[in-house]
N, C-alpha and C. Protein backbone atom coordinates (compact mmCIF):
# COMPACT_ATOMS: atom_id res chain seq x y z
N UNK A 1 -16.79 -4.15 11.15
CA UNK A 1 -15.82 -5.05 11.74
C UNK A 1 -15.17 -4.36 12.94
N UNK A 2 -15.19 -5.73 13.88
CA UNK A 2 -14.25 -4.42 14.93
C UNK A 2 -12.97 -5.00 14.47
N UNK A 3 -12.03 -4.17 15.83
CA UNK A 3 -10.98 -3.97 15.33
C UNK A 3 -9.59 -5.07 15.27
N UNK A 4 -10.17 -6.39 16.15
CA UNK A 4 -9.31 -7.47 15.67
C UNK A 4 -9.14 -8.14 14.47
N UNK A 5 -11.24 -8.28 14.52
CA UNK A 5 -11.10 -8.82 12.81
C UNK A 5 -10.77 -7.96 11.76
N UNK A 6 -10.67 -6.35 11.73
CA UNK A 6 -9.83 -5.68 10.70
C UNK A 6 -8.46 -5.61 10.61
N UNK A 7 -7.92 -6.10 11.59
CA UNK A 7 -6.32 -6.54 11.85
C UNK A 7 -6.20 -7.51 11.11
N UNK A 8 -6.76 -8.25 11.01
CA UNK A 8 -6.69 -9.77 11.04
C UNK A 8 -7.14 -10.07 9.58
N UNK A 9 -8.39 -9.33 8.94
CA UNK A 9 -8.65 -9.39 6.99
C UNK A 9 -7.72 -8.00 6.65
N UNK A 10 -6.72 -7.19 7.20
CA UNK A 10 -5.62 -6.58 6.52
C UNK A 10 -4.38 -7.20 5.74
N UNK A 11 -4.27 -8.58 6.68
CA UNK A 11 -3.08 -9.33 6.51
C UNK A 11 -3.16 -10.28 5.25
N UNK A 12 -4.33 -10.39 4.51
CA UNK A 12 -4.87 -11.47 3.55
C UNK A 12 -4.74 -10.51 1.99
N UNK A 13 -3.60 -10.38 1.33
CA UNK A 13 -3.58 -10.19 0.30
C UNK A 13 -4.13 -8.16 0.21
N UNK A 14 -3.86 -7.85 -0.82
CA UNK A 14 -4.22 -6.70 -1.36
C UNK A 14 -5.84 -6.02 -1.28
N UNK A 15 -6.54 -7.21 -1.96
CA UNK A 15 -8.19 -7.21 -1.79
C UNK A 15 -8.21 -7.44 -0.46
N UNK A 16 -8.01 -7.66 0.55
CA UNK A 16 -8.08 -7.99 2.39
C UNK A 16 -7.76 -6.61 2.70
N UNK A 17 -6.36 -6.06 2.02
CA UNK A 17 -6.89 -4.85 2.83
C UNK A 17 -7.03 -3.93 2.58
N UNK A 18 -7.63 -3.83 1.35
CA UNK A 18 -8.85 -2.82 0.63
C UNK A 18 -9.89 -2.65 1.95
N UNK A 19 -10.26 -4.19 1.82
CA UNK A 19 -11.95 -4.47 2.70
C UNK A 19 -11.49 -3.98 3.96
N UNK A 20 -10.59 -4.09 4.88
CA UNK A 20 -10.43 -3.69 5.73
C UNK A 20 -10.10 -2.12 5.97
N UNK A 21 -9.50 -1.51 5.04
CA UNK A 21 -9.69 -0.49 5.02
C UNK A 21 -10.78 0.55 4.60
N UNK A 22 -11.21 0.17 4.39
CA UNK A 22 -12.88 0.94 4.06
C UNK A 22 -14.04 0.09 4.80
N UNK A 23 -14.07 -1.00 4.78
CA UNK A 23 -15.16 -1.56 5.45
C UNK A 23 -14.94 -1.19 7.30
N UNK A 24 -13.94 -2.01 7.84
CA UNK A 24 -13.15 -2.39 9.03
C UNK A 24 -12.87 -0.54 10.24
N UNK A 25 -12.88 -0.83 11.05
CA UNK A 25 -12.32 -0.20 12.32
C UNK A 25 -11.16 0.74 11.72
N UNK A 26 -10.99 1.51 10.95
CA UNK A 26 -9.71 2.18 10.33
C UNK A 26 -8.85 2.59 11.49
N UNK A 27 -9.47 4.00 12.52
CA UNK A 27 -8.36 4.22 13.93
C UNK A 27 -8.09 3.05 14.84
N UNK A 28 -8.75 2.19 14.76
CA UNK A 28 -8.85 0.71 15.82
C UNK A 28 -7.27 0.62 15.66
N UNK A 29 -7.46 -0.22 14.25
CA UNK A 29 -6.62 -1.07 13.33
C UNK A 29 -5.60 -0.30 12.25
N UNK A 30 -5.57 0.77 12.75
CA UNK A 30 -4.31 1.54 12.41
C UNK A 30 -3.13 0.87 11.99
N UNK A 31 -2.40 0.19 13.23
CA UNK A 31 -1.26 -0.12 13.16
C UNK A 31 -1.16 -1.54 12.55
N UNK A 32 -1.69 -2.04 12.35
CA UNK A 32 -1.89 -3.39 11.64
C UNK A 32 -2.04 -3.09 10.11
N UNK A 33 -3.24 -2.18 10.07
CA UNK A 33 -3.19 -2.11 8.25
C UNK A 33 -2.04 -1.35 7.95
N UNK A 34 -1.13 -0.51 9.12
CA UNK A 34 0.15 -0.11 8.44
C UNK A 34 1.10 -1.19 8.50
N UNK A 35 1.26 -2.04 9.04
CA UNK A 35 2.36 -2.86 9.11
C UNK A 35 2.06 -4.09 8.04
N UNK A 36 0.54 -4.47 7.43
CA UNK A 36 0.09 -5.10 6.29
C UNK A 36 0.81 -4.78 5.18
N UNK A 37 0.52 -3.31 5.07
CA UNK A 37 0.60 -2.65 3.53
C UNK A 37 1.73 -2.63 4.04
N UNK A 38 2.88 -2.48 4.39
CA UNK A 38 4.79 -2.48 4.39
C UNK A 38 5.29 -3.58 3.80
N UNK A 39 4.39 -4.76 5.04
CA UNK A 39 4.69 -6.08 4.15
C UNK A 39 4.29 -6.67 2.77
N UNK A 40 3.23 -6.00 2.16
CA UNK A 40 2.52 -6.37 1.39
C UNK A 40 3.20 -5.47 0.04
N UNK A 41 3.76 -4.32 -0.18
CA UNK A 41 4.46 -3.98 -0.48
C UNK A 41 5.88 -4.20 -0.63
N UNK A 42 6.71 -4.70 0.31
CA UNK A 42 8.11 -5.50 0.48
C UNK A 42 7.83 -6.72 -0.29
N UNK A 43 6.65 -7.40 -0.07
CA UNK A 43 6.40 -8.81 -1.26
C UNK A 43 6.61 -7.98 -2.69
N UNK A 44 6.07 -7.19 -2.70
CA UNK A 44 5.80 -6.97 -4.79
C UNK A 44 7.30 -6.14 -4.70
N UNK A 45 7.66 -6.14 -4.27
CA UNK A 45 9.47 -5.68 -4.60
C UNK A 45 10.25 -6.53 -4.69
N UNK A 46 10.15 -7.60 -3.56
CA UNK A 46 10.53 -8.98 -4.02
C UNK A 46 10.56 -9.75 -5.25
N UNK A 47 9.10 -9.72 -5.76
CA UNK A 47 8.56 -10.19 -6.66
C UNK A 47 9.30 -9.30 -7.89
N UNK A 48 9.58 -8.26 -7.55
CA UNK A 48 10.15 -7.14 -8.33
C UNK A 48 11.40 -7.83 -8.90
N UNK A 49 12.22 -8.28 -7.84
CA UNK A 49 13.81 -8.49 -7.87
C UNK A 49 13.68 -9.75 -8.95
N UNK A 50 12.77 -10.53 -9.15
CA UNK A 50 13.48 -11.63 -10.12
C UNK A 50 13.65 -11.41 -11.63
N UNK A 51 13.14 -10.16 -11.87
CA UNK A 51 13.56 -9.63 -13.11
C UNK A 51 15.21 -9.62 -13.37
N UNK A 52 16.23 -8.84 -12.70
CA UNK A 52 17.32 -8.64 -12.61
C UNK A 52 18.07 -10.35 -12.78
N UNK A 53 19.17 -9.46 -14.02
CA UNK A 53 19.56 -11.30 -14.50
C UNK A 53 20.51 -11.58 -13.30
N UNK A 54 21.24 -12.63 -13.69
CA UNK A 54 21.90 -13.61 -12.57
C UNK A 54 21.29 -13.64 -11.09
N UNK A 55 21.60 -12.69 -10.74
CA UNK A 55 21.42 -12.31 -8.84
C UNK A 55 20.00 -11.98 -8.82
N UNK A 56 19.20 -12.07 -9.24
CA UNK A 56 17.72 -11.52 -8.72
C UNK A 56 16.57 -12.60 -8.13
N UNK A 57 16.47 -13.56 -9.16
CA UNK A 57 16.28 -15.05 -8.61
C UNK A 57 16.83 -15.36 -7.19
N UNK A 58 17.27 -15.60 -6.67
CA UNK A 58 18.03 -15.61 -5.28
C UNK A 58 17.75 -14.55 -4.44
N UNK A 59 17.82 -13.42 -4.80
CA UNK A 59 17.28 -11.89 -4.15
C UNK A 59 16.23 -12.35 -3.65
N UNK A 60 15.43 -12.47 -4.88
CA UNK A 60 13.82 -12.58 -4.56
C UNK A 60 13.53 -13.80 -3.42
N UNK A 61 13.86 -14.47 -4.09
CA UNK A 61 13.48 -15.85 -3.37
C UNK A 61 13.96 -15.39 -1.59
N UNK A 62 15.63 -15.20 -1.57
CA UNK A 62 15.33 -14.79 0.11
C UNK A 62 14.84 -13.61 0.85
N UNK A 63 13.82 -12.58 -0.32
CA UNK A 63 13.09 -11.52 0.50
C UNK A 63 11.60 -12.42 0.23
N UNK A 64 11.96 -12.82 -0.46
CA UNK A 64 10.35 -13.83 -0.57
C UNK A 64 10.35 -14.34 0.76
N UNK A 65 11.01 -15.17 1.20
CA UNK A 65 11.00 -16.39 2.64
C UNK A 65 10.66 -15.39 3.81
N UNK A 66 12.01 -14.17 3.60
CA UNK A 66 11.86 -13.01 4.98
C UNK A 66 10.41 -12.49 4.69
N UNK A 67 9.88 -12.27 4.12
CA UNK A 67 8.74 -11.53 3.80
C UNK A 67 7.22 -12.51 4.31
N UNK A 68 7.59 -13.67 4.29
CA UNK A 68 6.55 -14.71 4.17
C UNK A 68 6.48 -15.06 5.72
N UNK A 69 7.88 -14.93 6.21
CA UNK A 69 8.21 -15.33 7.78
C UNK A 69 7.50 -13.52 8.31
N UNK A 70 7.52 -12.96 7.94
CA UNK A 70 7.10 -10.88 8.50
C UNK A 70 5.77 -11.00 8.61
N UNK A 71 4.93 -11.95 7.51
CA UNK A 71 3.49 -11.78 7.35
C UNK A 71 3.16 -12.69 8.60
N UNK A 72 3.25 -14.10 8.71
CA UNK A 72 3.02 -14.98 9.53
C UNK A 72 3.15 -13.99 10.99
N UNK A 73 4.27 -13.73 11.46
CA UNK A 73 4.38 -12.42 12.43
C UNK A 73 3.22 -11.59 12.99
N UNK A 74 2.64 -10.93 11.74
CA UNK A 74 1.95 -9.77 11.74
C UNK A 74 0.30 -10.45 12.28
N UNK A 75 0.42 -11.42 11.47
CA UNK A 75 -0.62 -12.19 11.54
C UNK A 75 -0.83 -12.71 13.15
N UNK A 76 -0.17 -13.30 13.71
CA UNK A 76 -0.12 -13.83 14.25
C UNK A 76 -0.40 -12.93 15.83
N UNK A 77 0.62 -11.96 15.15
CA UNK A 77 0.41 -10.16 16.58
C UNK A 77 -1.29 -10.06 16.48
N UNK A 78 -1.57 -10.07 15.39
CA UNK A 78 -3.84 -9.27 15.04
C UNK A 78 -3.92 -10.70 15.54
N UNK A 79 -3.84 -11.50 15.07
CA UNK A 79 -4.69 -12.73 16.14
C UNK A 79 -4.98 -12.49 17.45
N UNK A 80 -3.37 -12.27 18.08
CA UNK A 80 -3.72 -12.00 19.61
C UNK A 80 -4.14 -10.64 19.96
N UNK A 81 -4.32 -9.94 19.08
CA UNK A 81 -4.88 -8.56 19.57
C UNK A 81 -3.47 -7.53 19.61
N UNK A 82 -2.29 -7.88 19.20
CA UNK A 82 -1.15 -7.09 20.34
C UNK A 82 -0.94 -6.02 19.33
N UNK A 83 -0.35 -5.16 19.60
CA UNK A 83 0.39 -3.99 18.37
C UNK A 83 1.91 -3.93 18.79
N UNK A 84 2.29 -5.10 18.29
CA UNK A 84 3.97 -5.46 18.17
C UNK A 84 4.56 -5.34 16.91
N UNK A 85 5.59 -4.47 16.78
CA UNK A 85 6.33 -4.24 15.18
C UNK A 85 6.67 -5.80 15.02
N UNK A 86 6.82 -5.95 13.43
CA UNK A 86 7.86 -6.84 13.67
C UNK A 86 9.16 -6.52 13.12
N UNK A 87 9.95 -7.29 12.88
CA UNK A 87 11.10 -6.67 13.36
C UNK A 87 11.52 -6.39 11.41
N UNK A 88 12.68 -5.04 11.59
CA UNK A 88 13.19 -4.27 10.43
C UNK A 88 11.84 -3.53 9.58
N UNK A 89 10.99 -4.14 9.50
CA UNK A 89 9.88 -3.51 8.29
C UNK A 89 9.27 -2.80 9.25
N UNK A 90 8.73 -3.29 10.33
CA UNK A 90 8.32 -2.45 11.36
C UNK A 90 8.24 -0.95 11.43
N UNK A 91 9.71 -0.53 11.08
CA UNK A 91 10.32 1.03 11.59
C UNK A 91 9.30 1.75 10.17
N UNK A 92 8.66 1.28 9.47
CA UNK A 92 8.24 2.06 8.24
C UNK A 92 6.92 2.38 8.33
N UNK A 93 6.43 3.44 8.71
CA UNK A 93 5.54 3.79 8.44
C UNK A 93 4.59 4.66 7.43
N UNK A 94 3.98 4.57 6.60
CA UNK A 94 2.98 4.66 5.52
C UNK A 94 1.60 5.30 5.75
N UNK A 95 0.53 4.90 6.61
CA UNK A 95 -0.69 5.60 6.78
C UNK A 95 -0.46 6.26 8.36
N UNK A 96 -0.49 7.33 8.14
CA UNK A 96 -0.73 8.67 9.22
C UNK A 96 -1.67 8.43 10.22
């Protein structure tokens, strides 16, 4: 894969960017499969928060929406090719 379409199957779930990371352009698509796995990670913490009684339901749900609005983003940057953070999750970086 070059390196748009490994931008671009990073952003699709956990198994997306497995494949992209082993199959896909790894130095290409650097910054995309890091900004995937941040977001993709910030979801299962989300998902995390509705455990916690009263307040977690609500937690979740509005890191759910921010999280869902971050992916669309990311997605949307590997579509056009660009390497634009998006914004707050951005600053985190994960693969070297």
């Amino acid at each position: 894969m070059d390196k748009r379409a490994t931008a671009i199957v990073s952003y699709f779930s956990l198994i997306g960017w497995i494949i992209a990371y082993c199959i896909g352009d790894r130095e290409g698509a650097k910054f995309h499969l890091n900004q995937s796995l941040v977001i993709l990670l910030t979801g299962i913490i989300a998902g995390a928060c509705a455990v916690i009684p009263i307040i977690g339901h609500l937690v979740s749900s509005v890191l759910g929406i921010i999280t869902f609005i971050f992916w669309v983003m990311g997605l949307v940057f590997a579509c056009e090719n660009k390497d634009q953070e998006v914004p707050i999750l951005g600053i985190f970086k994960i693969l070297k």
